[in-house]
ModelCIF file with pLDDT and N, C-alpha, C, O atoms, coordinates in Angstrom:
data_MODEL
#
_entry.id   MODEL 
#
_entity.id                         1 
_entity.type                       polymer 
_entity.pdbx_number_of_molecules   1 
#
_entity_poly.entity_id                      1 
_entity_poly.type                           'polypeptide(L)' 
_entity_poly.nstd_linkage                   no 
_entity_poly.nstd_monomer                   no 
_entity_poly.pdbx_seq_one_letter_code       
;(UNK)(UNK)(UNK)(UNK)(UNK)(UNK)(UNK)(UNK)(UNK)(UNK)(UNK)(UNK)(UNK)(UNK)(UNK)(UNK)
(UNK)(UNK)(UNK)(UNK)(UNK)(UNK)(UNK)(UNK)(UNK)(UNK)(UNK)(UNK)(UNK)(UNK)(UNK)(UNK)
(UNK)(UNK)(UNK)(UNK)(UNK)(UNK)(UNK)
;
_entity_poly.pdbx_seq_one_letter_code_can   XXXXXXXXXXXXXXXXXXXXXXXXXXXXXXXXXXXXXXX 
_entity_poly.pdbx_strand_id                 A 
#
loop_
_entity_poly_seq.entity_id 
_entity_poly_seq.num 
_entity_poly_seq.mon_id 
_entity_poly_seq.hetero 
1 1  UNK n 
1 2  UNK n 
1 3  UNK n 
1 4  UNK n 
1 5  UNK n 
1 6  UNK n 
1 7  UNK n 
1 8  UNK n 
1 9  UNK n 
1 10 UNK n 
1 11 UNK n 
1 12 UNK n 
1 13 UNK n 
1 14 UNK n 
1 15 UNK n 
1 16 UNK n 
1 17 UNK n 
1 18 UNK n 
1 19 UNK n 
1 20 UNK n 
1 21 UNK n 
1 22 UNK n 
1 23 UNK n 
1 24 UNK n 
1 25 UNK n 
1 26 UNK n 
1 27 UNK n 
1 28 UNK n 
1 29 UNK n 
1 30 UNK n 
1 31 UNK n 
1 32 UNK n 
1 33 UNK n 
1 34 UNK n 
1 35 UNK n 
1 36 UNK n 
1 37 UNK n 
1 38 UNK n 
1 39 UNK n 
#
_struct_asym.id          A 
_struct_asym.entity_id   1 
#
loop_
_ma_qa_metric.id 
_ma_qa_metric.mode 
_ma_qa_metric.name 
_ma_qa_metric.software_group_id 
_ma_qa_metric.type 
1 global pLDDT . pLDDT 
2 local  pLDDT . pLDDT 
#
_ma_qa_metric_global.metric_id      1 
_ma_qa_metric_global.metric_value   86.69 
_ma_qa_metric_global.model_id       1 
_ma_qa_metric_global.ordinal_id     1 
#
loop_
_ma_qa_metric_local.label_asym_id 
_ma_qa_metric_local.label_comp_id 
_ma_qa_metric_local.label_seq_id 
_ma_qa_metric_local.metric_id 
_ma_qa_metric_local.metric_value 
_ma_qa_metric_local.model_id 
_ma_qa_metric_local.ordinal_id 
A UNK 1  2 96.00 1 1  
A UNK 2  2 95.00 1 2  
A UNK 3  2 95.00 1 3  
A UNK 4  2 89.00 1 4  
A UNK 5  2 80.00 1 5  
A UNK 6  2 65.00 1 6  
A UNK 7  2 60.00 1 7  
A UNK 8  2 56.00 1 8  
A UNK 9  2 61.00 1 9  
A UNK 10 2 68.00 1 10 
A UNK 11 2 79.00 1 11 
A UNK 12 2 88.00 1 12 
A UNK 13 2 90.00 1 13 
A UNK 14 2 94.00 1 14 
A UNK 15 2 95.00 1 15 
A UNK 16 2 96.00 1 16 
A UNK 17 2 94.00 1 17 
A UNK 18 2 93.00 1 18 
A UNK 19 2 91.00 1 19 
A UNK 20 2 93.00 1 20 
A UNK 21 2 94.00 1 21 
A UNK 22 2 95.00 1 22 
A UNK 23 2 95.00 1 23 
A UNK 24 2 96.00 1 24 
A UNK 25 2 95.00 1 25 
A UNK 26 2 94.00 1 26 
A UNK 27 2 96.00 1 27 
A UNK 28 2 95.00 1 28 
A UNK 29 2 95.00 1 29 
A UNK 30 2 94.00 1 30 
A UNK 31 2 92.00 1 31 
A UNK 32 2 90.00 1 32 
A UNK 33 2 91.00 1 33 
A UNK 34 2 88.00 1 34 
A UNK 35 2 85.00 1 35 
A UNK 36 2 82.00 1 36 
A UNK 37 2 75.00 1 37 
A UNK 38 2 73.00 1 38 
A UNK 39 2 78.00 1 39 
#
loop_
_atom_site.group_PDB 
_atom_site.id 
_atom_site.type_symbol 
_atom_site.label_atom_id 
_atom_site.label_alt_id 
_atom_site.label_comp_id 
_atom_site.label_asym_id 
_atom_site.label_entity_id 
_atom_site.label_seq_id 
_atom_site.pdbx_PDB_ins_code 
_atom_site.Cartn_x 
_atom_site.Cartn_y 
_atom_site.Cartn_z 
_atom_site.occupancy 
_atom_site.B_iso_or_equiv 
_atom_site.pdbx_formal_charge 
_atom_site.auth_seq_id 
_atom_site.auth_comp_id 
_atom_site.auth_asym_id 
_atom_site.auth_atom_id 
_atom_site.pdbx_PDB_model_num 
ATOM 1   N N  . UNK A 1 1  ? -186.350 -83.380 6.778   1.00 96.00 ? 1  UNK A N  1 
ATOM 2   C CA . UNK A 1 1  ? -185.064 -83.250 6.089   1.00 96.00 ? 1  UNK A CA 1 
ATOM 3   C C  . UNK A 1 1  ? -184.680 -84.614 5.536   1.00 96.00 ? 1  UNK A C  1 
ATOM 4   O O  . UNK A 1 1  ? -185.247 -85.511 6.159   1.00 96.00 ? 1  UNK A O  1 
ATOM 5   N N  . UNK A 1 2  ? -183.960 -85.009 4.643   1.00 95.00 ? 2  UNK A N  1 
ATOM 6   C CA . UNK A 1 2  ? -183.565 -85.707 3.648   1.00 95.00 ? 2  UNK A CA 1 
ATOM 7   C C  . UNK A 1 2  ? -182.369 -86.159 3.615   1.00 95.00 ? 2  UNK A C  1 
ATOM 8   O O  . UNK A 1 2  ? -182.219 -86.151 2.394   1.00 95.00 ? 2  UNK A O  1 
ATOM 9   N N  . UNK A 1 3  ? -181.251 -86.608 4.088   1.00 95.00 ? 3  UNK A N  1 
ATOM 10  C CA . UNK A 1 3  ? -180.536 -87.224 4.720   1.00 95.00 ? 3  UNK A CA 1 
ATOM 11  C C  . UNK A 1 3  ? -179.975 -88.051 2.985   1.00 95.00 ? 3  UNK A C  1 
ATOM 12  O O  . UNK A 1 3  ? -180.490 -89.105 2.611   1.00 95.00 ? 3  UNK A O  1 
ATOM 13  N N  . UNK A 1 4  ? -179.161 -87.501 2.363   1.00 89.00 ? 4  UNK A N  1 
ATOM 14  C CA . UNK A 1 4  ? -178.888 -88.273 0.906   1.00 89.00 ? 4  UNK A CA 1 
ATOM 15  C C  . UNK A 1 4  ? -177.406 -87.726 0.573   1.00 89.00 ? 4  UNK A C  1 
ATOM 16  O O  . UNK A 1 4  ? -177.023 -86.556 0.580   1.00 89.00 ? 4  UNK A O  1 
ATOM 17  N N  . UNK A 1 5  ? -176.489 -89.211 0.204   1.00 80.00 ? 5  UNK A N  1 
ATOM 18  C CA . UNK A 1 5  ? -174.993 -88.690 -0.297  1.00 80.00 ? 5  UNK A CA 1 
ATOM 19  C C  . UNK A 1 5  ? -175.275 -88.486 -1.907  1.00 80.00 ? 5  UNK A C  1 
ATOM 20  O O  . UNK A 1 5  ? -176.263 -89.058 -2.367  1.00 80.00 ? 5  UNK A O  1 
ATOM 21  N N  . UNK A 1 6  ? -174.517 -87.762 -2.710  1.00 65.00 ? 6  UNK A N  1 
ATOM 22  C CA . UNK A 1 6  ? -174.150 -87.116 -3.727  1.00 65.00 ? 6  UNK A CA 1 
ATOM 23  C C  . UNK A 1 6  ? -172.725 -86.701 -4.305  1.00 65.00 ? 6  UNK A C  1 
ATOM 24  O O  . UNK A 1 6  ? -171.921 -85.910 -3.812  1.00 65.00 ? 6  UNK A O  1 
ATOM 25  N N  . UNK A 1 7  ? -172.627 -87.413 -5.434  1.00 60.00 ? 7  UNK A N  1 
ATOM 26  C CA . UNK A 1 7  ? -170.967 -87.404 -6.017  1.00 60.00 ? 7  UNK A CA 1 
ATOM 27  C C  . UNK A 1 7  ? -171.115 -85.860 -6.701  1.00 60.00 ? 7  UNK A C  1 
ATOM 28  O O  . UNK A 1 7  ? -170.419 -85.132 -5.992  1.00 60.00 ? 7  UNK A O  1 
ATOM 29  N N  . UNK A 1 8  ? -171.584 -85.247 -7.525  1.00 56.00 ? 8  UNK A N  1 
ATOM 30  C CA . UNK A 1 8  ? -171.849 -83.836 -7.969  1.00 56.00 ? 8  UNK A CA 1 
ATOM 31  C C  . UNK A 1 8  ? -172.991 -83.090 -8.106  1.00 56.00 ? 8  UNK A C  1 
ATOM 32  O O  . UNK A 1 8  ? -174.112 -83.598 -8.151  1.00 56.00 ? 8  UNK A O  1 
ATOM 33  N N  . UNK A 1 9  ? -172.744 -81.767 -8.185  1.00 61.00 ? 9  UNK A N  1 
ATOM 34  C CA . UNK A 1 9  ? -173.983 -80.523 -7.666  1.00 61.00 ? 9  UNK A CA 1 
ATOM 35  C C  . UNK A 1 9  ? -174.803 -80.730 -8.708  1.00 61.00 ? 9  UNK A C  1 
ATOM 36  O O  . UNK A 1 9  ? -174.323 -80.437 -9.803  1.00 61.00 ? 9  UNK A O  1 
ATOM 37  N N  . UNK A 1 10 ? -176.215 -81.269 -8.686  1.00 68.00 ? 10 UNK A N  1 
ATOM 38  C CA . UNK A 1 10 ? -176.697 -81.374 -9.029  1.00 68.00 ? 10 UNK A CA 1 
ATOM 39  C C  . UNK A 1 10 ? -176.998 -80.444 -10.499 1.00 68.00 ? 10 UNK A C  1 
ATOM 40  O O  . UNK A 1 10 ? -176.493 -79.374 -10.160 1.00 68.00 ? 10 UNK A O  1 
ATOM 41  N N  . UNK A 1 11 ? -177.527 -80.222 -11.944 1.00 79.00 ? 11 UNK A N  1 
ATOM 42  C CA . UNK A 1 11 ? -177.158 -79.771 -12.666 1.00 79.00 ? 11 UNK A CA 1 
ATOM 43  C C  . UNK A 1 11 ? -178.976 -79.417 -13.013 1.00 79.00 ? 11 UNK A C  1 
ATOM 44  O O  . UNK A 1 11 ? -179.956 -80.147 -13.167 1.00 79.00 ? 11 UNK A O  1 
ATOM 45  N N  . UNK A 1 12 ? -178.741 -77.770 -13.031 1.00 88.00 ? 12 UNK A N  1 
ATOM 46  C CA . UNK A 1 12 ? -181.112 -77.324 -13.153 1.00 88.00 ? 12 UNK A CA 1 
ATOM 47  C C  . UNK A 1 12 ? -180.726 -76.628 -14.216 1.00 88.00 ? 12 UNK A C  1 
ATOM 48  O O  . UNK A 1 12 ? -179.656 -76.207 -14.655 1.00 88.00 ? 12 UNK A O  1 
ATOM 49  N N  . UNK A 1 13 ? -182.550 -76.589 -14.726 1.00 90.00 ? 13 UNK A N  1 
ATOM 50  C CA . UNK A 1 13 ? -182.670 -75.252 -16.032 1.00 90.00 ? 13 UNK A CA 1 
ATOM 51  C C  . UNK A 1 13 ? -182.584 -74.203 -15.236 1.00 90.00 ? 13 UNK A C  1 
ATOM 52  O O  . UNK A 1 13 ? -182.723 -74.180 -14.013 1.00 90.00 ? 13 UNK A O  1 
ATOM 53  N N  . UNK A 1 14 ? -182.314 -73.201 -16.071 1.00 94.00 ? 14 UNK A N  1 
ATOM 54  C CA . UNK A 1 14 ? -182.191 -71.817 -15.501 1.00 94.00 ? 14 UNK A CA 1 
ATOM 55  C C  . UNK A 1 14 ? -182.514 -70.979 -16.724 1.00 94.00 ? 14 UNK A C  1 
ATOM 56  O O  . UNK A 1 14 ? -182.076 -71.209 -17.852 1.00 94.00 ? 14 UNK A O  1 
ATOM 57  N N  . UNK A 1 15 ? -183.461 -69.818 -16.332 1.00 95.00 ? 15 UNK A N  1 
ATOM 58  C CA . UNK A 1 15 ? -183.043 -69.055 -17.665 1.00 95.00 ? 15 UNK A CA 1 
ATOM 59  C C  . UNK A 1 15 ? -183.378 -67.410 -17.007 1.00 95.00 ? 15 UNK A C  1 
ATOM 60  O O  . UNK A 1 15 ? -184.338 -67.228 -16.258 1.00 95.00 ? 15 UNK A O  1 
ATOM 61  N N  . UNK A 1 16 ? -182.651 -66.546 -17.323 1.00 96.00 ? 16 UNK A N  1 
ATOM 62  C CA . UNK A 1 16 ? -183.384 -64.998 -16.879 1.00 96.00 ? 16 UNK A CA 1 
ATOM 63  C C  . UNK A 1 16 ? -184.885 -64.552 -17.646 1.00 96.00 ? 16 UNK A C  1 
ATOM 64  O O  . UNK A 1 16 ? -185.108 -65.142 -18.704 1.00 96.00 ? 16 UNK A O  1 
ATOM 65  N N  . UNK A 1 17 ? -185.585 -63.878 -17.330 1.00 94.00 ? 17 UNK A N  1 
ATOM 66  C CA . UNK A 1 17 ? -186.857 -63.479 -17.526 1.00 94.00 ? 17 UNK A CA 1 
ATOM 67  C C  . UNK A 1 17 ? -186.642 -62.246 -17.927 1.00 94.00 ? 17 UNK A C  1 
ATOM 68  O O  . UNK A 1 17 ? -186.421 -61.322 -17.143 1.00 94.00 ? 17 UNK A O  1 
ATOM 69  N N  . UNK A 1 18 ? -186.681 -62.149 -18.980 1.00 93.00 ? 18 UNK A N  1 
ATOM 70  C CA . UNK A 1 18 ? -186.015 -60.815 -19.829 1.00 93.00 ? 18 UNK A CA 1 
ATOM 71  C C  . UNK A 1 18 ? -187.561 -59.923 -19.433 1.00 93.00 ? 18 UNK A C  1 
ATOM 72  O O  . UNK A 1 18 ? -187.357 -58.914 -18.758 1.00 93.00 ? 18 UNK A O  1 
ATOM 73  N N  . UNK A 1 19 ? -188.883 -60.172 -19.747 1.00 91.00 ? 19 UNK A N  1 
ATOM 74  C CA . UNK A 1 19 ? -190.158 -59.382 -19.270 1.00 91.00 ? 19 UNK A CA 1 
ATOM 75  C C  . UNK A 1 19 ? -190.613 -59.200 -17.964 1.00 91.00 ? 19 UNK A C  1 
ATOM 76  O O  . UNK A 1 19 ? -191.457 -58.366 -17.634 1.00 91.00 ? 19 UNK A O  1 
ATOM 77  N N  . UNK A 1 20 ? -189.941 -60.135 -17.083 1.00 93.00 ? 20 UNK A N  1 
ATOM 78  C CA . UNK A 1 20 ? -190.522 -60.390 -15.844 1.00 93.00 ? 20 UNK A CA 1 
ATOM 79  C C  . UNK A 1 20 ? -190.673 -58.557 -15.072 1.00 93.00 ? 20 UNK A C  1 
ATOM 80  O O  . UNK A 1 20 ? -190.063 -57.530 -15.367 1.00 93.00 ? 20 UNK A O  1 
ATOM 81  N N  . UNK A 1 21 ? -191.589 -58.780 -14.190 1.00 94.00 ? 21 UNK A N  1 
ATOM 82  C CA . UNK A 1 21 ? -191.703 -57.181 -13.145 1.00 94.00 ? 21 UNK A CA 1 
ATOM 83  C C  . UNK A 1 21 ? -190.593 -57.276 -12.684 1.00 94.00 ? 21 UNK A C  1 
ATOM 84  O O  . UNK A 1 21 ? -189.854 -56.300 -12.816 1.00 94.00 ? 21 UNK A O  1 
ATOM 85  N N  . UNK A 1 22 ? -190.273 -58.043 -12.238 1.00 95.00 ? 22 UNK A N  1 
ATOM 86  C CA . UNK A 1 22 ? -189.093 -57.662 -10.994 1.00 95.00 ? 22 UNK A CA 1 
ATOM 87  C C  . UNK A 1 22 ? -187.846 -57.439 -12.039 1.00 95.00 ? 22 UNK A C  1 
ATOM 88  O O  . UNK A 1 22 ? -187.126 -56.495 -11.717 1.00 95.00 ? 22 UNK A O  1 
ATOM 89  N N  . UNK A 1 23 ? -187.515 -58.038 -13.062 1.00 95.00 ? 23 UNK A N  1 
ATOM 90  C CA . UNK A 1 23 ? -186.381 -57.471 -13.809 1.00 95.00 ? 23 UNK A CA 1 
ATOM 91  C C  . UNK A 1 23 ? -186.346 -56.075 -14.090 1.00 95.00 ? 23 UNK A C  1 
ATOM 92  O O  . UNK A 1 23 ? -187.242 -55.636 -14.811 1.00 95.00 ? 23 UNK A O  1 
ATOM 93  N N  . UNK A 1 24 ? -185.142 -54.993 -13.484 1.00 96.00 ? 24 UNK A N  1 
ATOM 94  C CA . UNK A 1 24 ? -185.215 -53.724 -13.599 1.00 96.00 ? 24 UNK A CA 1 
ATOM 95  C C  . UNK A 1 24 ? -183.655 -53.465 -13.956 1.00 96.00 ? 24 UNK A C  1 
ATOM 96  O O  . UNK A 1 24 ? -182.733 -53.809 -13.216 1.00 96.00 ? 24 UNK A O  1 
ATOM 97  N N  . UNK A 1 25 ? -183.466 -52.674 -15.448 1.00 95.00 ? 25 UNK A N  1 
ATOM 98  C CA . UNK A 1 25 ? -182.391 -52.188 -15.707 1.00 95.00 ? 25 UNK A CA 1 
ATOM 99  C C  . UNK A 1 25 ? -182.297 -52.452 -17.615 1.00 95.00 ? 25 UNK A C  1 
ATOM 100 O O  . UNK A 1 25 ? -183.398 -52.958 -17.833 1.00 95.00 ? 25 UNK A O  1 
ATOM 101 N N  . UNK A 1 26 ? -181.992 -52.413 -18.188 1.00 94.00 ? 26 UNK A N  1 
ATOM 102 C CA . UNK A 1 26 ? -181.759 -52.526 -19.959 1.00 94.00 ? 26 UNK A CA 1 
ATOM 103 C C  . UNK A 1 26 ? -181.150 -54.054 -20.059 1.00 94.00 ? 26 UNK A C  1 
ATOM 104 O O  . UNK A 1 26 ? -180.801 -54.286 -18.902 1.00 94.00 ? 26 UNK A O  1 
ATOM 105 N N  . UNK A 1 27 ? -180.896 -55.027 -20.729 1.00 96.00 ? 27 UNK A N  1 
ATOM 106 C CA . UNK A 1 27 ? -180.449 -55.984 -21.121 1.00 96.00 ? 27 UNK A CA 1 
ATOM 107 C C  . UNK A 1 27 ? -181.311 -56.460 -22.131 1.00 96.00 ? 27 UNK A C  1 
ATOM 108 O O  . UNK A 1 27 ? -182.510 -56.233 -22.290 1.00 96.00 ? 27 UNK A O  1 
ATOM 109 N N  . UNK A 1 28 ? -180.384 -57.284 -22.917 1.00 95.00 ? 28 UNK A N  1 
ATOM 110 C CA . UNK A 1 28 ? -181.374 -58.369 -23.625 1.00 95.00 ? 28 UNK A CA 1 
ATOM 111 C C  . UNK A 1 28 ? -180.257 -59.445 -23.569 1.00 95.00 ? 28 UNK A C  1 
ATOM 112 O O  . UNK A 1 28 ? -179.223 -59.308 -22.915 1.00 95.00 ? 28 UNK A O  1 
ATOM 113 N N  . UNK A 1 29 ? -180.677 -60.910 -24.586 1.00 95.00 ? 29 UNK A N  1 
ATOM 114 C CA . UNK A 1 29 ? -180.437 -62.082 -24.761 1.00 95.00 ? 29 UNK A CA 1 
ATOM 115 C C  . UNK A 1 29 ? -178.785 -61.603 -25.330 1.00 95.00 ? 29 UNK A C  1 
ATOM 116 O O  . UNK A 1 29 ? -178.549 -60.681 -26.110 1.00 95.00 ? 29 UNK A O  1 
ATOM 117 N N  . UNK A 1 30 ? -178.041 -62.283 -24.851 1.00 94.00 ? 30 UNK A N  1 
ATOM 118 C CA . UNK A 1 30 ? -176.844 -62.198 -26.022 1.00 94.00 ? 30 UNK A CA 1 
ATOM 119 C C  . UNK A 1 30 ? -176.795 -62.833 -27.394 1.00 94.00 ? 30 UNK A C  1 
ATOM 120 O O  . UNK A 1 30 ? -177.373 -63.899 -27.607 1.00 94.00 ? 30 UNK A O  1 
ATOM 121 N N  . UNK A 1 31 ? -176.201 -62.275 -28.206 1.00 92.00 ? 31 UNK A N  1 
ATOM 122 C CA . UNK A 1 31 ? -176.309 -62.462 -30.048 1.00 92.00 ? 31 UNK A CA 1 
ATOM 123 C C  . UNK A 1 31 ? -175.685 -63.871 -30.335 1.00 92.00 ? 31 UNK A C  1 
ATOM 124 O O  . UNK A 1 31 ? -175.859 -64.493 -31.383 1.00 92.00 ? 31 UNK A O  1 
ATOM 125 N N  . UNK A 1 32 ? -174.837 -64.349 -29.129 1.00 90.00 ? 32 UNK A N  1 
ATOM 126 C CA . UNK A 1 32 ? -174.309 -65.952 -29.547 1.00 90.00 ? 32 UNK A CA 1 
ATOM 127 C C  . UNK A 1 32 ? -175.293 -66.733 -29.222 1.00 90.00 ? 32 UNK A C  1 
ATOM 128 O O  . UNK A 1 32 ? -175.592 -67.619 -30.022 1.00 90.00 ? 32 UNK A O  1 
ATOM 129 N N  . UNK A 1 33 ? -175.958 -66.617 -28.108 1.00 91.00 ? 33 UNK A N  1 
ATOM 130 C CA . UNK A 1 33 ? -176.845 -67.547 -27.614 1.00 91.00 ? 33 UNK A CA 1 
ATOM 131 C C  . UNK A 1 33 ? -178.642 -67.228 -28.598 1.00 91.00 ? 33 UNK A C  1 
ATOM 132 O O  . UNK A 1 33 ? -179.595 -68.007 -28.618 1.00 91.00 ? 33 UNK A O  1 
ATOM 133 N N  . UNK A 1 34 ? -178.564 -66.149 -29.134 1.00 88.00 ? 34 UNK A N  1 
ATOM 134 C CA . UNK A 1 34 ? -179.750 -66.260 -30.343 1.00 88.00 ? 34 UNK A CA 1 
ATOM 135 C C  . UNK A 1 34 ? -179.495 -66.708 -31.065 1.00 88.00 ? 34 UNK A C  1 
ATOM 136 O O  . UNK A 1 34 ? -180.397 -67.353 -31.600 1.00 88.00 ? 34 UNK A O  1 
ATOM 137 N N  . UNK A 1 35 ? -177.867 -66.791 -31.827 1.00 85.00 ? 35 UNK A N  1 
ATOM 138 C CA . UNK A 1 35 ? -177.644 -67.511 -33.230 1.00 85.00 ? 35 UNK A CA 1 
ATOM 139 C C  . UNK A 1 35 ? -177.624 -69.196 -32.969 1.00 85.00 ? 35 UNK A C  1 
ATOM 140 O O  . UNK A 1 35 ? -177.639 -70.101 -33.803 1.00 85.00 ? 35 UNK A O  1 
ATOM 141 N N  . UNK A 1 36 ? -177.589 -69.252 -31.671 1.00 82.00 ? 36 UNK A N  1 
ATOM 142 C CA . UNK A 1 36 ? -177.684 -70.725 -31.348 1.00 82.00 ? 36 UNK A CA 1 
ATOM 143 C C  . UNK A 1 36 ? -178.908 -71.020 -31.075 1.00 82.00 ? 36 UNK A C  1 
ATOM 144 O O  . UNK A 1 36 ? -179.026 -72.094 -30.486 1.00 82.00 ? 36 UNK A O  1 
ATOM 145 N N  . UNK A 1 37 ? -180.007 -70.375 -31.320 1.00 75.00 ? 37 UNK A N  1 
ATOM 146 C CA . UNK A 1 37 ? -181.191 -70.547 -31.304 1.00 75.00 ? 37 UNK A CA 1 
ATOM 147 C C  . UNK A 1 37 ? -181.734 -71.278 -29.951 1.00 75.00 ? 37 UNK A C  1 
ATOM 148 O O  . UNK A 1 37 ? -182.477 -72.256 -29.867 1.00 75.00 ? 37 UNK A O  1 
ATOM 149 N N  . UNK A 1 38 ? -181.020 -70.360 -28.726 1.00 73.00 ? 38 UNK A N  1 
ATOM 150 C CA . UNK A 1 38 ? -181.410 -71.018 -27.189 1.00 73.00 ? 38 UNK A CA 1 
ATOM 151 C C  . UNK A 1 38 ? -182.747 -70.628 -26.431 1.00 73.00 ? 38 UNK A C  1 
ATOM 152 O O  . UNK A 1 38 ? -182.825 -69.511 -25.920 1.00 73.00 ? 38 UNK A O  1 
ATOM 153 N N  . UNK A 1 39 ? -183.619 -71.370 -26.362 1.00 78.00 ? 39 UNK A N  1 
ATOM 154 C CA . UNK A 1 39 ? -184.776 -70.796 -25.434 1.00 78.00 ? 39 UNK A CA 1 
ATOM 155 C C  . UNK A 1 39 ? -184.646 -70.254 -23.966 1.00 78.00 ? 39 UNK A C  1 
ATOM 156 O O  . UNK A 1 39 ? -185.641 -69.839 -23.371 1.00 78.00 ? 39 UNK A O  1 
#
């Protein structure tokens, strides 16, 4: 274990896996975040 102070929560990529197997149910990308051309 790692024993370290920290002023804020640390900040990660994240993104959903729109093909992935385990994703189960209808969705896609939202239309603001395509016109913003987000990967």
């Amino acid at each position: 274990f790692l024993f370290q102070s920290y002023e804020n929560a640390l900040s990660i990529d994240y993104s959903v896996l729109l093909n992935d197997p385990k994703s189960i149910g209808r969705f896609r990308q939202s239309s603001d975040e395509l016109k913003l051309r987000k990967r």
